[in-house]
Protein backbone atom coordinates (compact mmCIF):
# COMPACT_ATOMS: atom_id res chain seq x y z
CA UNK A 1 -2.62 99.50 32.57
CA UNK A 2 -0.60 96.49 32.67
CA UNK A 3 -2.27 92.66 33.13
CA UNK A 4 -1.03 89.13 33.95
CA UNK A 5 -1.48 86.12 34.69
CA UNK A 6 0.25 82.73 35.33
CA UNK A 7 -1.04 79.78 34.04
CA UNK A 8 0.39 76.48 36.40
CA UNK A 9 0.02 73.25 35.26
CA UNK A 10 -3.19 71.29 36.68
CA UNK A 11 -5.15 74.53 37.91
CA UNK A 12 -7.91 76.15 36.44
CA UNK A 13 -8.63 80.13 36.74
CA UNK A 14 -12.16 80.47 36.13
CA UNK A 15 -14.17 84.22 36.78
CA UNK A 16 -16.51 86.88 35.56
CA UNK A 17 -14.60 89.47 33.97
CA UNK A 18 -15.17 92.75 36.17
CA UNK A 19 -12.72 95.28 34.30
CA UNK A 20 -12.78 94.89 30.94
CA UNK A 21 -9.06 93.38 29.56
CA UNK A 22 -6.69 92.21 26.42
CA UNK A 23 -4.47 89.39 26.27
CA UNK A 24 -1.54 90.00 24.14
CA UNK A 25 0.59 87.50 24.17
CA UNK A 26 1.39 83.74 25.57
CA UNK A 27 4.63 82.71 26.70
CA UNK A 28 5.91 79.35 28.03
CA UNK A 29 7.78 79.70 31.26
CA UNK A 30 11.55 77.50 29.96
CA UNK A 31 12.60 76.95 33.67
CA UNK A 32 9.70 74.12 33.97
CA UNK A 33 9.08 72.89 30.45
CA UNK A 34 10.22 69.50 29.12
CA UNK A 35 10.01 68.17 25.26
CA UNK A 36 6.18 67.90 25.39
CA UNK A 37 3.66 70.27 23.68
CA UNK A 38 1.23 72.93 25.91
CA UNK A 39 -1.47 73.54 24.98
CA UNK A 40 -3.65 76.52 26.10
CA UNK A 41 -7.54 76.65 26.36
CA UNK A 42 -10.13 78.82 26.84
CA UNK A 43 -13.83 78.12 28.39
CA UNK A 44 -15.98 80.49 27.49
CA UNK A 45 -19.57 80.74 28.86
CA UNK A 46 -19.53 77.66 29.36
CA UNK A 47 -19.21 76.61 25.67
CA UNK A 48 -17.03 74.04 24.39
CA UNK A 49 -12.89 74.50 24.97
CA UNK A 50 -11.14 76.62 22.68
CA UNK A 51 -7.42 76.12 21.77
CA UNK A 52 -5.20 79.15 21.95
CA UNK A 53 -1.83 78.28 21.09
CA UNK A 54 0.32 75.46 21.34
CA UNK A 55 3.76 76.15 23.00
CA UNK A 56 7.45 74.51 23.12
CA UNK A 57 10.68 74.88 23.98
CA UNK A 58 11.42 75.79 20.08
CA UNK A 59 8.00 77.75 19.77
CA UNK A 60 7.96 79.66 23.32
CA UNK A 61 5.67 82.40 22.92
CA UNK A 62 2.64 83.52 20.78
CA UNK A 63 0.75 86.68 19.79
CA UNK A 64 -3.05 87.24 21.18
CA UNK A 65 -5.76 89.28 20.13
CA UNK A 66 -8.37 88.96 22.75
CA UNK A 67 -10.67 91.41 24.02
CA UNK A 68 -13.27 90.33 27.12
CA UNK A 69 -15.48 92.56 28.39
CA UNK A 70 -17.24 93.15 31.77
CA UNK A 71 -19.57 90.29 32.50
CA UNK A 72 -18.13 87.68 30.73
CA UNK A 73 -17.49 84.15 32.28
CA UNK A 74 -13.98 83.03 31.21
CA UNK A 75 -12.31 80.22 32.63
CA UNK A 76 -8.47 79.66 31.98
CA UNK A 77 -5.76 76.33 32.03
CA UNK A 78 -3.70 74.35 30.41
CA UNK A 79 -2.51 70.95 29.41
CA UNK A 80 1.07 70.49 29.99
CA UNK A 81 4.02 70.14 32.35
CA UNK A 82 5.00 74.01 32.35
CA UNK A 83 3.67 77.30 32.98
CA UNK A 84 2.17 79.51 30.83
CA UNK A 85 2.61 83.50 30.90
CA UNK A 86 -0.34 85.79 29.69
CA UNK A 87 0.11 89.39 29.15
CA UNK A 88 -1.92 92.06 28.35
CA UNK A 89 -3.35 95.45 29.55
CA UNK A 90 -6.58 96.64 30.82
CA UNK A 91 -9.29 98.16 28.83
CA UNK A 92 -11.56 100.63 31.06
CA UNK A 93 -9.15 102.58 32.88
CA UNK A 94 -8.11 105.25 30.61
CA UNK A 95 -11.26 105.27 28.80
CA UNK A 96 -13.07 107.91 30.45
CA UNK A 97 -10.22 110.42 30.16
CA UNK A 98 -9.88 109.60 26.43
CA UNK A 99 -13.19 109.81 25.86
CA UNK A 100 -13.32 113.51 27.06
CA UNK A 101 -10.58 114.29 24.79
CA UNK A 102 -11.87 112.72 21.61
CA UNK A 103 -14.91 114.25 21.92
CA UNK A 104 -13.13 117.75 22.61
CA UNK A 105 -11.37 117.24 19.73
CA UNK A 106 -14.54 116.43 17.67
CA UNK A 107 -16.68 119.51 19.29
CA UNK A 108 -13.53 121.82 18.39
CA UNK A 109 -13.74 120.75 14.83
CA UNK A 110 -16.99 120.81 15.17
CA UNK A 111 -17.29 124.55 16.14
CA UNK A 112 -14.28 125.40 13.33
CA UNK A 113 -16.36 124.55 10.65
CA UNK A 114 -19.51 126.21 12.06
CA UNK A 115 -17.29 129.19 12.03
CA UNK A 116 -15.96 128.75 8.62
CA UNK A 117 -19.07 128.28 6.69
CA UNK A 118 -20.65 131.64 8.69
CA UNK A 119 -17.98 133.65 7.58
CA UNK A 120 -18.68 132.46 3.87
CA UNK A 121 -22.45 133.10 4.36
CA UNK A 122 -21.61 136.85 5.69
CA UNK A 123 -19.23 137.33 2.78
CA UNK A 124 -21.55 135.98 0.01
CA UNK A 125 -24.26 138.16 1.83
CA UNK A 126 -21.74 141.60 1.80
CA UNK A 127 -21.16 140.78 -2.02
CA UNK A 128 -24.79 140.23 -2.99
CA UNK A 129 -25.53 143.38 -1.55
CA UNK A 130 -22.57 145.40 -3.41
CA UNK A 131 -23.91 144.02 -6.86
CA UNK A 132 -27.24 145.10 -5.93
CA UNK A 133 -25.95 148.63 -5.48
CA UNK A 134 -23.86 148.55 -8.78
CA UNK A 135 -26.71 147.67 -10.71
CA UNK A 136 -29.12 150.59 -9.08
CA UNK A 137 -26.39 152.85 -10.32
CA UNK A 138 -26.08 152.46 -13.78
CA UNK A 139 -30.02 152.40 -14.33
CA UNK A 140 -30.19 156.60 -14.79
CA UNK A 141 -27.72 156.20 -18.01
CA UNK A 142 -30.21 154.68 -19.83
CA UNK A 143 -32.85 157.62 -20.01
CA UNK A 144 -29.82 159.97 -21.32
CA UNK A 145 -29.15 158.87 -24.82
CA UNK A 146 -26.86 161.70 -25.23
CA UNK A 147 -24.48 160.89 -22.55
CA UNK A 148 -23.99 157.42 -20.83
CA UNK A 149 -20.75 157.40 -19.77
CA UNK A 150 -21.05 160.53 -17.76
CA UNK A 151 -22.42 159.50 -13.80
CA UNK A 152 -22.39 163.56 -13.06
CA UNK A 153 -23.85 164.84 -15.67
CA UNK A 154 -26.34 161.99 -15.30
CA UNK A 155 -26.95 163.10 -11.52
CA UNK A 156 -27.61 166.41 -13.09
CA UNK A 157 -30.10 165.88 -15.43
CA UNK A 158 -31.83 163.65 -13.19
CA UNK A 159 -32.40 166.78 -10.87
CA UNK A 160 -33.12 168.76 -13.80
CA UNK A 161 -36.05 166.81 -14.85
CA UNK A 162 -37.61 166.82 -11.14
CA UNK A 163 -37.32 170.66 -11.03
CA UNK A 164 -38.26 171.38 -14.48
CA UNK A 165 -38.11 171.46 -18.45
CA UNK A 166 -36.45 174.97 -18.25
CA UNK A 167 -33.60 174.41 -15.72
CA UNK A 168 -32.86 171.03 -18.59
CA UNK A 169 -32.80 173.60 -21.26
CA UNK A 170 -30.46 176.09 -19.38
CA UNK A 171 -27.91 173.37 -18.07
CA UNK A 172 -28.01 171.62 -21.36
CA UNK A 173 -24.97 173.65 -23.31
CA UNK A 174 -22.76 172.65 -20.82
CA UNK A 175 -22.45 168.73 -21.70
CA UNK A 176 -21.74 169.72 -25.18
CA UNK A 177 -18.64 171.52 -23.97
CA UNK A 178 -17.71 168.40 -21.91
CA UNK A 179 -17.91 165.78 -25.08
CA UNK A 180 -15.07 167.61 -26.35
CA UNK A 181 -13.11 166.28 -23.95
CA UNK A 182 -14.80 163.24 -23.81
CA UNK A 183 -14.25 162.70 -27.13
CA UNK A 184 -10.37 162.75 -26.70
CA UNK A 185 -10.79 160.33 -23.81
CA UNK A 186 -12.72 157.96 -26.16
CA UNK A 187 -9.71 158.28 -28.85
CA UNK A 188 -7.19 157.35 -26.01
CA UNK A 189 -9.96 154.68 -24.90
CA UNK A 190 -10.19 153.18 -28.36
CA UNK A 191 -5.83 153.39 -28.97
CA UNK A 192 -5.78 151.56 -25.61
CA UNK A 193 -8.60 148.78 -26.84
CA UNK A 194 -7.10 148.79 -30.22
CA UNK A 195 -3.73 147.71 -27.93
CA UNK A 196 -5.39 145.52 -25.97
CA UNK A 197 -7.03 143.27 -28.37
CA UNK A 198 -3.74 142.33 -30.35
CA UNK A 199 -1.64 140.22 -27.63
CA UNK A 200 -5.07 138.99 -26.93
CA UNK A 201 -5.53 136.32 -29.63
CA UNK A 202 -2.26 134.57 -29.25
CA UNK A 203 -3.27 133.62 -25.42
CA UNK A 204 -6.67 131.97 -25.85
CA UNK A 205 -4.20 129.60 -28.79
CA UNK A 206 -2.02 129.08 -25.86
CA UNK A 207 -4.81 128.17 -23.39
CA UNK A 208 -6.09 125.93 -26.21
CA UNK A 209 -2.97 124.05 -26.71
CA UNK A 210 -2.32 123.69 -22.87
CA UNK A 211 -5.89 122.67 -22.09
CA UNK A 212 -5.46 119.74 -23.59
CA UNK A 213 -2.75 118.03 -21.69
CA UNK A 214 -4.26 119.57 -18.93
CA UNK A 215 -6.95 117.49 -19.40
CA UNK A 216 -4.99 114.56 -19.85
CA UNK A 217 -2.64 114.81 -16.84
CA UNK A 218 -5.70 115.15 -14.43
CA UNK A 219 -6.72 111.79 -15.35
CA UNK A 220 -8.59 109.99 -12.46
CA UNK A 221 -5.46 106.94 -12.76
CA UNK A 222 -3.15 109.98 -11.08
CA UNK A 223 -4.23 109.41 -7.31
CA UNK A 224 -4.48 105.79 -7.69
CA UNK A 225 -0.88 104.89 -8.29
CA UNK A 226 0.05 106.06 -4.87
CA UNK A 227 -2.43 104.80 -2.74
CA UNK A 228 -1.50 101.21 -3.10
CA UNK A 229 2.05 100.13 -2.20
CA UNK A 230 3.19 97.14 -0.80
CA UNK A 231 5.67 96.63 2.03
CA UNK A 232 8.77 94.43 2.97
CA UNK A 233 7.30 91.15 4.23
CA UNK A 234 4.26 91.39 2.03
CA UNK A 235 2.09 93.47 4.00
CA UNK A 236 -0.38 95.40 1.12
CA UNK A 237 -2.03 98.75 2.42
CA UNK A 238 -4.29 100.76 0.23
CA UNK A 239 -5.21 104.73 1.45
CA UNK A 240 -9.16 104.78 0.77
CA UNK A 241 -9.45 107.76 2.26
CA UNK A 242 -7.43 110.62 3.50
CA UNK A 243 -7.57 112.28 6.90
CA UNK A 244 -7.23 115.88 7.59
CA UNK A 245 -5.85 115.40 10.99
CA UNK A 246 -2.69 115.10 12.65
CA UNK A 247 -0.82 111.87 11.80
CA UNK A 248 -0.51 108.54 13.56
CA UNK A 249 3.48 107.72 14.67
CA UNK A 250 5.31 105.17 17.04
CA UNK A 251 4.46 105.50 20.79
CA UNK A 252 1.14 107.45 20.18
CA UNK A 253 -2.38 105.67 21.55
CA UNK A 254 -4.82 105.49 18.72
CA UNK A 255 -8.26 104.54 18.48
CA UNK A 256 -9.36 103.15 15.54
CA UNK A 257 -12.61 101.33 13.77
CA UNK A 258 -11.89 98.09 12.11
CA UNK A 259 -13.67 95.35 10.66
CA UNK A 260 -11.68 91.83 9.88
CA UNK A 261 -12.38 89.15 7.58
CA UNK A 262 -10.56 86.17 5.96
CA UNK A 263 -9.17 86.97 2.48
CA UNK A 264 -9.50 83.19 1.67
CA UNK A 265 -13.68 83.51 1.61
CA UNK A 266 -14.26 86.89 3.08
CA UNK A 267 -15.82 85.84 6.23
CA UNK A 268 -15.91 88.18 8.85
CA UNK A 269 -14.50 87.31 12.34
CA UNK A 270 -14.30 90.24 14.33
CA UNK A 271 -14.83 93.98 14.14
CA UNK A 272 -15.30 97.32 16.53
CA UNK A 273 -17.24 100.08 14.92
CA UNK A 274 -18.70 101.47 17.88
CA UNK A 275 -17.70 103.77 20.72
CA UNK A 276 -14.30 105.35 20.97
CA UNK A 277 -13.09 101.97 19.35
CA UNK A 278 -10.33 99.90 20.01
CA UNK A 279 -7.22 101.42 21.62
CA UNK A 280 -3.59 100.52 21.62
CA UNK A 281 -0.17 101.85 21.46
CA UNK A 282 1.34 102.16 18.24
CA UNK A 283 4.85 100.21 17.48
CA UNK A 284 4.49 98.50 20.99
CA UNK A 285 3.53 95.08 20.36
CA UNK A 286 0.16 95.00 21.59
CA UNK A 287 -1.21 94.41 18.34
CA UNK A 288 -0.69 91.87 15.43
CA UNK A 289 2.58 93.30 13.67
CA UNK A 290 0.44 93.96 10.54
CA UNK A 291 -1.33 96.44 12.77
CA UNK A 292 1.92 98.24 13.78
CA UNK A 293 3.32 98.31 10.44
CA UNK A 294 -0.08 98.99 8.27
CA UNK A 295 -1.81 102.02 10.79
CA UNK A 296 1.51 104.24 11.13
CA UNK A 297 1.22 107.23 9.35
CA UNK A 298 -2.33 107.16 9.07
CA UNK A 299 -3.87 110.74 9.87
CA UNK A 300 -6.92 111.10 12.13
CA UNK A 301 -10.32 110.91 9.51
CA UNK A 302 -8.16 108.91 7.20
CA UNK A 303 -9.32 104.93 6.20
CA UNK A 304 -6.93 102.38 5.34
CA UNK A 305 -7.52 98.91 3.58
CA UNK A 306 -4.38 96.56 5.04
CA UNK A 307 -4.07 92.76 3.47
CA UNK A 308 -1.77 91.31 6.17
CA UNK A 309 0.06 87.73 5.47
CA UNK A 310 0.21 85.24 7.89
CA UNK A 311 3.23 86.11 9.03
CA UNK A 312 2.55 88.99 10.12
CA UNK A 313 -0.63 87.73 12.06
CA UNK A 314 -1.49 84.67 13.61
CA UNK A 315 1.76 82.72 11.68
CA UNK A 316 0.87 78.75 11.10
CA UNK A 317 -0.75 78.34 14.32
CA UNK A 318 -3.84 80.63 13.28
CA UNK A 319 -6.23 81.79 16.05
CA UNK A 320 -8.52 79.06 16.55
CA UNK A 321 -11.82 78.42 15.77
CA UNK A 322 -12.26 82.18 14.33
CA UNK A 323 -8.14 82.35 12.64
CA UNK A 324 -7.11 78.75 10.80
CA UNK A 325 -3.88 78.04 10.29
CA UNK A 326 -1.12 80.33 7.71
CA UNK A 327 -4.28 82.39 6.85
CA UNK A 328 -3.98 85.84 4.73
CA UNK A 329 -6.23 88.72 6.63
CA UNK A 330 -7.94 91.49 5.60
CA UNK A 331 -8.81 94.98 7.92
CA UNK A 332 -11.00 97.92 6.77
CA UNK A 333 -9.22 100.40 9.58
CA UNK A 334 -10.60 104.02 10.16
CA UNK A 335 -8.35 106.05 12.68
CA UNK A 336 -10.59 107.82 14.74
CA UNK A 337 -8.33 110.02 16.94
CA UNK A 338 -5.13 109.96 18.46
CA UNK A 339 -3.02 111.07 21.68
């Protein structure tokens, strides 16, 4: 949800924060400015002023990231001639119906893997018991020297020795009739093997040969070269990890974790890595544009490492005290889910 407000010249707009908001963006209101600099400040709890942005007719409006949360005391003003615009949105309306669909989300992928991984356990179960039964079988042929590939006569002689030596000796002529036969199968069997064998050794020198750029191609280098690529403007993003889930485009509200340091020294100056985390539209200005630019076409589970210039953050006037001046950033962004 949309939020404003005007800063006039001479007033101060002091409160505790009840809904949590963002401020976006400054803008300097040209009906009422002269040639003279405004400056914007910000009490906060009562600690010393902090400068914003500075604003003039040839630099008339400026790009915020500020989040303030319920229970903060902010106060507001300005030093200056002319009015000052802040806009922004608010932070805890939405959040209650987003949360319930995040966490849907999670619970249905959630329960699809569950489900995956018990149809794997059933199947691995069905299989072990399969072998189990194949190798019961074959355990008979071994006591019948004369005849092992033969599973009836096997059955037969097994029954045989259970009722008897003399039913053996009266059923034993007719498995020397049968190895007549089976002795023409084994020819055929053997012609067949004899077949079978010959193409065979040219294959395993083929699978030799190919194995080895196979091995080569696979090289770890592959998946590198495309996860690093640098845009127009000089924004650098690198894909440390990606998501399985649907991807991130213009318009779409995304919540993300991110943690965001200086690339001068490394220092850290903000971060959200708790919650739903932060939320914002993608594309729509409500971020720096580094964000816009550097988190579209991210999918949901996916992590992102985005080196943003200055121009494409905070420009030369920086975000004082955190942000100086023409400073290079540096976000570690994981998109946690999108609408």
């Amino acid at each position: 949800m949309f939020w404003g407000l005007i800063i006039e010249p001479g007033k101060k707009y002091s409160q505790t924060v009840d809904n949590s908001f963002h401020i976006s963006k400054a803008t300097l209101d040209l009906s009422s400015a002269t040639d003279e600099d405004i400056t914007l400040l910000l009490d906060y709890e009562g600690q010393q002023e902090y400068i914003l942005c500075h604003l003039n007719k040839t630099n008339k409006q400026e790009s915020l990231d500020l989040n303030f949360q319920a229970g903060d005391s902010i106060s507001l003003f300005s030093h200056g001639q002319a009015s000052v615009h802040l806009s922004g949105y608010l932070l805890g309306d939405d959040e209650d119906d987003d949360d319930m669909t995040l966490g849907e989300m999670m619970e249905e992928e959630e329960e699809e893997e569950e489900e995956g991984e018990d149809e794997e356990m059933e199947e691995k179960d069905l299989r072990a018991t399969l072998q189990a039964k194949a190798v019961k079988r074959p355990q008979p042929d071994k006591t019948n020297g004369k005849s092992q590939k033969k599973a009836k006569v096997d059955v037969e002689e097994e029954e045989e020795e259970e009722a008897g030596e003399e039913e053996e000796e009266s059923k034993q002529p007719p498995p020397k009739q049968l190895s007549k036969k089976q002795m023409k199968m084994q020819k055929k069997a053997q012609q067949q093997q004899q077949q079978s064998p010959k193409p065979a050794p040219p294959q395993p020198e083929k699978k030799k040969e190919g194995a080895k750029p196979a091995d080569k191609q696979p090289k770890v280098e592959a998946p590198k070269s495309p996860a690093k690529k640098t845009l127009p403007g000089g924004l650098i993003i690198e894909d440390l990890k990606t998501g399985s889930g649907p991807e991130s485009k213009k318009g779409d509200l995304v919540a993300v974790y991110y943690c965001g340091k200086l690339a001068k020294n490394g220092k850290q100056f903000d971060q959200s890595k708790k919650g739903p985390g932060f939320k914002f539209k993608l594309g729509q200005g409500q971020v720096i544009k580094g964000w816009d630019l550097g988190v579209a076409g991210m999918k949901v589970g996916g992590k992102r490492k985005l080196t943003i210039p200055a121009s494409l953050a905070y420009g030369a006037g920086g975000a004082p005290p955190q942000i100086p001046p023409h400073s290079t950033l540096i976000f570690d962004v994981e998109l946690r889910a999108l609408n």
